[in-house]
C-alpha atoms as a PDB file:
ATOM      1  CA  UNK A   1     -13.454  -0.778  13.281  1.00  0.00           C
ATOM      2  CA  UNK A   2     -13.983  -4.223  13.002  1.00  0.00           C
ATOM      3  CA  UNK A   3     -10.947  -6.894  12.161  1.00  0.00           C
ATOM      4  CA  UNK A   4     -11.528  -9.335   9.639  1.00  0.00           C
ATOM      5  CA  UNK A   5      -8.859 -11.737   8.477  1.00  0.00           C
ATOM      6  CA  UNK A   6      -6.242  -9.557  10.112  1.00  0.00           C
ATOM      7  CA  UNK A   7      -7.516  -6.020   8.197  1.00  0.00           C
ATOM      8  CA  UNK A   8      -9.546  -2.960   9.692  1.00  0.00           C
ATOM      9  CA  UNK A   9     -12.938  -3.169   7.633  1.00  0.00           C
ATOM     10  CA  UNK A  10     -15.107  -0.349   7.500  1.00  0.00           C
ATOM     11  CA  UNK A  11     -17.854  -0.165  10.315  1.00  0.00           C
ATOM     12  CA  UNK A  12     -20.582   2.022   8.218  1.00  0.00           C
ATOM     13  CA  UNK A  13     -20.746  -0.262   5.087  1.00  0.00           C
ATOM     14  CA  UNK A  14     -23.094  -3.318   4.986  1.00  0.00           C
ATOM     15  CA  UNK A  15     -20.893  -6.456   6.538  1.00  0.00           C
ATOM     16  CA  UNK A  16     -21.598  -8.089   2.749  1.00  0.00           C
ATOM     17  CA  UNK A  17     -19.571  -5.284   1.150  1.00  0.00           C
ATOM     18  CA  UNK A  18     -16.959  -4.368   4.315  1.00  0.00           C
ATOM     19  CA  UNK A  19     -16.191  -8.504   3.894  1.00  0.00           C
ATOM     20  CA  UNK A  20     -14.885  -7.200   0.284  1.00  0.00           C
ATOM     21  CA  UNK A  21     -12.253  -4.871   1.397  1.00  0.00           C
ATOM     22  CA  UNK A  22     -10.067  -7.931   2.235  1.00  0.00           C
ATOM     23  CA  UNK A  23      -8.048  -9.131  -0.987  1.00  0.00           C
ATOM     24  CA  UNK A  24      -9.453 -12.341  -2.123  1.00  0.00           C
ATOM     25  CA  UNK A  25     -12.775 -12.071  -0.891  1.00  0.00           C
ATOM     26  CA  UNK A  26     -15.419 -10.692  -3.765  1.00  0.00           C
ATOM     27  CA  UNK A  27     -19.358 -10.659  -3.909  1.00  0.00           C
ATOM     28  CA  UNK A  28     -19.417 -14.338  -4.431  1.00  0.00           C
ATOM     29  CA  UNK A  29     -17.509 -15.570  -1.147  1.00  0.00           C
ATOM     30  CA  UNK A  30     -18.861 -12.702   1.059  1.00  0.00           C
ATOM     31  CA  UNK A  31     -22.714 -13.585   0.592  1.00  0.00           C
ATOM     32  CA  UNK A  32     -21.854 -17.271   0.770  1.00  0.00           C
ATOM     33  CA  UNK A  33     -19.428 -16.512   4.300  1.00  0.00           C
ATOM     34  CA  UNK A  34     -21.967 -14.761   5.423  1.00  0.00           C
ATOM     35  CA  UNK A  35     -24.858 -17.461   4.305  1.00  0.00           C
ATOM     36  CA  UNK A  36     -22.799 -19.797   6.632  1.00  0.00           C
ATOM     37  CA  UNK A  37     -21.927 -17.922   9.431  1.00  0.00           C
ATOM     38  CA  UNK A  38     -25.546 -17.052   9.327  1.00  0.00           C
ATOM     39  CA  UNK A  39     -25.399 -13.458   9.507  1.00  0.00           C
ATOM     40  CA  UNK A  40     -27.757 -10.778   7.575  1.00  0.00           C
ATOM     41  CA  UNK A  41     -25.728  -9.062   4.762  1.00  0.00           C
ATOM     42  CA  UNK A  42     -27.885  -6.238   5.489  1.00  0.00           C
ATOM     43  CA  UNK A  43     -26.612  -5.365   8.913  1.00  0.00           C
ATOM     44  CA  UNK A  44     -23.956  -3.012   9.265  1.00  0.00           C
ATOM     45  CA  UNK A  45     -20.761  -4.032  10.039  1.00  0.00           C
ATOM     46  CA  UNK A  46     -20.186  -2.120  13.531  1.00  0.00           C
ATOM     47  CA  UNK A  47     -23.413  -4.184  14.610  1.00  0.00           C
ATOM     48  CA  UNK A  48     -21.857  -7.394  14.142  1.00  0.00           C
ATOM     49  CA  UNK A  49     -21.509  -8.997  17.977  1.00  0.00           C
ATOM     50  CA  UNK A  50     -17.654  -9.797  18.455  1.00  0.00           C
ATOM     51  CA  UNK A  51     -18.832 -13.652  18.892  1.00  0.00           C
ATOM     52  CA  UNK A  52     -20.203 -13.556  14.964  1.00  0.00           C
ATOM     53  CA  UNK A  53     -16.737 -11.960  14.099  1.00  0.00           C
ATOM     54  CA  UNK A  54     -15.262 -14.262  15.800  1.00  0.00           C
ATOM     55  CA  UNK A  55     -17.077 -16.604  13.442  1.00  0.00           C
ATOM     56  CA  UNK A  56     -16.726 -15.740  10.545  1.00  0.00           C
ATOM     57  CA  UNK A  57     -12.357 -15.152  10.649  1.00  0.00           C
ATOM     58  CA  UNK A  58     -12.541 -18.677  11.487  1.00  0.00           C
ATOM     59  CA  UNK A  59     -14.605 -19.806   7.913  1.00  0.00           C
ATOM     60  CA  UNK A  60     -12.437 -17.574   6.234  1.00  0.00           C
ATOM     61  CA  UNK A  61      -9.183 -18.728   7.889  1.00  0.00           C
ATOM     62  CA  UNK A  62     -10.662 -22.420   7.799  1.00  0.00           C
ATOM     63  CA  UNK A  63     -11.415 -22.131   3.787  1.00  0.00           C
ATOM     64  CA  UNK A  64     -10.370 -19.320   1.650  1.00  0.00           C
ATOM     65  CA  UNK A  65      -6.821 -18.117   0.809  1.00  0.00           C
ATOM     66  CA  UNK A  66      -6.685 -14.109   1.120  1.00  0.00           C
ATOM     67  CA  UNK A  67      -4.232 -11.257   2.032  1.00  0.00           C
ATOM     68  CA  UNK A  68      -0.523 -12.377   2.118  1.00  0.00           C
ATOM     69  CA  UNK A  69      -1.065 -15.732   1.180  1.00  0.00           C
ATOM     70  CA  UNK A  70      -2.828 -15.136  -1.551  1.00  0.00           C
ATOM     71  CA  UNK A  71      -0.496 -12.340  -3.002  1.00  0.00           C
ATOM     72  CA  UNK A  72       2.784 -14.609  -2.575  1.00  0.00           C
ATOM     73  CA  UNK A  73       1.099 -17.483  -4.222  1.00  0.00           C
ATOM     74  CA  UNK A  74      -0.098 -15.080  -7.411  1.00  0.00           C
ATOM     75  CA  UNK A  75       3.669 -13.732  -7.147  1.00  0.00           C
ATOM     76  CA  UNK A  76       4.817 -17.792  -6.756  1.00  0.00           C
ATOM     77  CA  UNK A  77       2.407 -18.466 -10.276  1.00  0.00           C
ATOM     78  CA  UNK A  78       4.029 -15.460 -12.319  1.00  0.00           C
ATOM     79  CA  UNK A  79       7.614 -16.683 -11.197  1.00  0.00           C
ATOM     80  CA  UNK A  80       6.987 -19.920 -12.245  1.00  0.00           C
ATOM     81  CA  UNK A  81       5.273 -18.869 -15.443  1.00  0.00           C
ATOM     82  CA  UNK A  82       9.080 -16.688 -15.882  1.00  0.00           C
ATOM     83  CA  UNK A  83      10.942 -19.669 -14.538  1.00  0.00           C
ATOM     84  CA  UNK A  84       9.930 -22.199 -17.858  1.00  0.00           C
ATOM     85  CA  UNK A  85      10.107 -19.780 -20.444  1.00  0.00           C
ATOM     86  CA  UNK A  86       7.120 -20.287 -21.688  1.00  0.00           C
ATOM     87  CA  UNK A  87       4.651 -17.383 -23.684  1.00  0.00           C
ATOM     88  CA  UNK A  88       3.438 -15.513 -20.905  1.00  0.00           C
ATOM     89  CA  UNK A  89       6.091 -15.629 -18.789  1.00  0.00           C
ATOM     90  CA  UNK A  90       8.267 -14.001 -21.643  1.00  0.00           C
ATOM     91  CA  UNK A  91       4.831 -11.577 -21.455  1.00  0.00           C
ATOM     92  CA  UNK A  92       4.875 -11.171 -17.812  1.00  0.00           C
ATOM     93  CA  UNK A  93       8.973 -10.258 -18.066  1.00  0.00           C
ATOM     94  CA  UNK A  94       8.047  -7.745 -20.704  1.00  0.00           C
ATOM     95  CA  UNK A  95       5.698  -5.962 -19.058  1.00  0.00           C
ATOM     96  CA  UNK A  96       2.964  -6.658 -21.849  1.00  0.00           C
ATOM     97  CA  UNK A  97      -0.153  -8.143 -21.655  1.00  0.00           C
ATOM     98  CA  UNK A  98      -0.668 -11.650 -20.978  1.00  0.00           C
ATOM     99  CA  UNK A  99      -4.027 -12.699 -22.433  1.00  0.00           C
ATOM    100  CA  UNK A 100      -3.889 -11.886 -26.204  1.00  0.00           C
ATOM    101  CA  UNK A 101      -4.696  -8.447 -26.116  1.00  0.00           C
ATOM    102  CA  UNK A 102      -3.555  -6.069 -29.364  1.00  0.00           C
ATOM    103  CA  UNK A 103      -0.524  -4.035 -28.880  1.00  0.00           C
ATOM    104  CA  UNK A 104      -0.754  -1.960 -31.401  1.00  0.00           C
ATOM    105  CA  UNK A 105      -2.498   0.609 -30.542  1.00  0.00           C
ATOM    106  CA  UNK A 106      -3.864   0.689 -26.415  1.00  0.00           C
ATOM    107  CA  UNK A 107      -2.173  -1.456 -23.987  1.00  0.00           C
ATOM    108  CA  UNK A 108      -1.211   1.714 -22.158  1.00  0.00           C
ATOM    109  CA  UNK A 109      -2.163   0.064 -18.644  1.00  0.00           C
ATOM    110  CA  UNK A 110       0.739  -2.802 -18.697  1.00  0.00           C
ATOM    111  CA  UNK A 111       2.769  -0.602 -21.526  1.00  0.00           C
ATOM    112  CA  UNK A 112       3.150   2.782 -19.260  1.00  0.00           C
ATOM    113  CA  UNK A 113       3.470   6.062 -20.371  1.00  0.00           C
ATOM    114  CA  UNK A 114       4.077   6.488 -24.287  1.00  0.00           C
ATOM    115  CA  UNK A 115       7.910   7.024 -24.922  1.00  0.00           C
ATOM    116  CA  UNK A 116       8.190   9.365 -28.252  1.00  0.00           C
ATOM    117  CA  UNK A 117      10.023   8.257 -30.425  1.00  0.00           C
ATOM    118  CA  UNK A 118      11.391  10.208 -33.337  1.00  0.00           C
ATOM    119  CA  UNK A 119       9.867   9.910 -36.828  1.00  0.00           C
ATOM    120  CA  UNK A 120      11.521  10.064 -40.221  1.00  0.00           C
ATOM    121  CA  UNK A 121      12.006  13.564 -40.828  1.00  0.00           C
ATOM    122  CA  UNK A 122      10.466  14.606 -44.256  1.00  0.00           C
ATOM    123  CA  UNK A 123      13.076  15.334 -47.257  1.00  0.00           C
ATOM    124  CA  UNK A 124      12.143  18.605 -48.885  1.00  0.00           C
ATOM    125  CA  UNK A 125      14.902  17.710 -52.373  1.00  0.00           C
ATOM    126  CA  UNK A 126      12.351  15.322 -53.240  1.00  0.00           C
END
């Protein structure tokens, strides 16, 4: 398996999409990596010489923030966000959605599981 930007990358896929496996790197950067490295995006990725490798962990280290970096400075933004008190920091804290989504009814992805909660019982006197 090949190592790109410190992560095993699958050796079957085409080298356009294995590039994708490491956080931080979509469509968009892959193809354009790859455009400068000047590598085929069809080729698959256990056909990719060690010396092109070599090449292309160096654009990515050179250029593009990914993996562990990336993750601490997303963490870094959302702590800062909490830090100042501001909308979506009270949001983020929450556990709600950040970006103006309804609560009402959905949200179940940032919300959780639904937690019952008991109705008003109906009063037969009436």
């Amino acid at each position: 398996m090949p190592r790109i930007a410190g992560i095993d990358v699958p050796d079957k896929k085409k080298i356009l999409y294995a590039l994708q496996y490491v956080h931080g790197i979509g469509p968009k950067f892959a193809a354009a990596i790859l455009a400068e490295a000047q590598i085929n995006p069809d080729v698959r990725a256990s056909e990719v010489s060690d010396q092109q490798l070599a090449q292309v962990n160096a654009i990515i280290d050179a250029g593009y923030l990914v993996e562990g970096a990336l993750r601490r400075q997303v963490g870094q933004n959302i702590q800062r966000l909490k830090d100042i008190r501001s909308y979506r920091g009270d949001r983020h804290r929450r556990g709600l959605p950040t970006r103006g989504q309804r609560t009402r009814c959905n949200a179940r992805t940032r919300k959780g599981r639904k937690k019952t909660v008991a109705g008003k019982k109906g009063v037969k006197g009436h």
